[in-house]
Protein backbone atom coordinates (compact mmCIF):
# COMPACT_ATOMS: atom_id res chain seq x y z
CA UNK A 1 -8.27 -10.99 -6.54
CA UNK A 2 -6.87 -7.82 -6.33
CA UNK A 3 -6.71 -5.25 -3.74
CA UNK A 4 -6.67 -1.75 -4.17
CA UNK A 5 -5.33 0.71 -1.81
CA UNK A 6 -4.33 4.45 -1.95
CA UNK A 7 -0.96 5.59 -1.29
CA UNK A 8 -3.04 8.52 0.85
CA UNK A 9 -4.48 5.89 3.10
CA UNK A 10 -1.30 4.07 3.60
CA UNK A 11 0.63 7.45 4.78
CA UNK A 12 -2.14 8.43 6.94
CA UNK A 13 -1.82 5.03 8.79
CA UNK A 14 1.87 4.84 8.88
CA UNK A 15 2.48 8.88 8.89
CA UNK A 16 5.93 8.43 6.54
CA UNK A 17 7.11 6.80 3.52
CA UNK A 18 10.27 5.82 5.73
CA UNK A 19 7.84 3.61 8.01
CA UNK A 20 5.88 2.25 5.56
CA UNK A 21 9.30 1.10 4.18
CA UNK A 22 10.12 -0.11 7.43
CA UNK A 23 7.32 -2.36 8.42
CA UNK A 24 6.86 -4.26 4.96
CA UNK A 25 10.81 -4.83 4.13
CA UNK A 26 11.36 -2.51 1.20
CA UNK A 27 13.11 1.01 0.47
CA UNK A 28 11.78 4.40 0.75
CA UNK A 29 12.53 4.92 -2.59
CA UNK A 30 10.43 2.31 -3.70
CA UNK A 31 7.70 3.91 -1.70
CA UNK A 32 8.64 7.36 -3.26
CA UNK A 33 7.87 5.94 -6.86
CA UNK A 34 4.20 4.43 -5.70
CA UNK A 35 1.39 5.95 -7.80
CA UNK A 36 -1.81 7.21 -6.73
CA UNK A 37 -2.24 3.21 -5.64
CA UNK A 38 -0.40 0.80 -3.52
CA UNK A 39 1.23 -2.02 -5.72
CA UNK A 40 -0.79 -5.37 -5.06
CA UNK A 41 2.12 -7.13 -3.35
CA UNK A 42 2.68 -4.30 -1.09
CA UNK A 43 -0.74 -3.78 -0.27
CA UNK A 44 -1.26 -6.84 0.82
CA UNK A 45 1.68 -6.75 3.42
CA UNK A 46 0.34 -3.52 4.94
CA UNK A 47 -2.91 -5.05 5.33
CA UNK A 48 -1.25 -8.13 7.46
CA UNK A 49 0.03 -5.44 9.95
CA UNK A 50 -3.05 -3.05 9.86
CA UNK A 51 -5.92 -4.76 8.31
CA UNK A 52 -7.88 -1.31 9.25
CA UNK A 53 -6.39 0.50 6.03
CA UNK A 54 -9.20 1.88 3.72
CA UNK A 55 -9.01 -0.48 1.00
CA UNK A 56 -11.09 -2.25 -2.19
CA UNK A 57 -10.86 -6.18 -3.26
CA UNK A 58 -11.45 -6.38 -6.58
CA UNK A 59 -11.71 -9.67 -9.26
CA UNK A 60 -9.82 -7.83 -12.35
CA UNK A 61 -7.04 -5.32 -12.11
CA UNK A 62 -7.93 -2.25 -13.00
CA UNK A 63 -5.61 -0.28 -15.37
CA UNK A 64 -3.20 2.24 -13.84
């Protein structure tokens, strides 16, 4: 299972890249090289603190 989350939806939750950062335990810059999509891992984490995020579960990955 994977979810899929935009990086939009994420920012317009947590308002900066610095917060986002903040609340799952990572660096801005690794928020700064995100895609269009939220990696799995960190997507996941976000959801734990705000399961309200607009978001997709999905069986296969879909290509980047």
């Amino acid at each position: 299972m994977h979810i899929v989350m935009k990086t939009s939806d994420a920012l317009a939750i947590f308002k900066t890249k610095v917060r986002i950062a903040q609340e799952i335990g990572i660096t801005k810059q690794a928020v700064s090289q995100w895609g269009e999509t939220v990696p799995d891992e960190s997507a996941l984490k976000l959801l734990r603190k705000k399961p309200e995020i607009p978001h997709r579960e999905v069986s296969e990955k879909i290509p980047a």
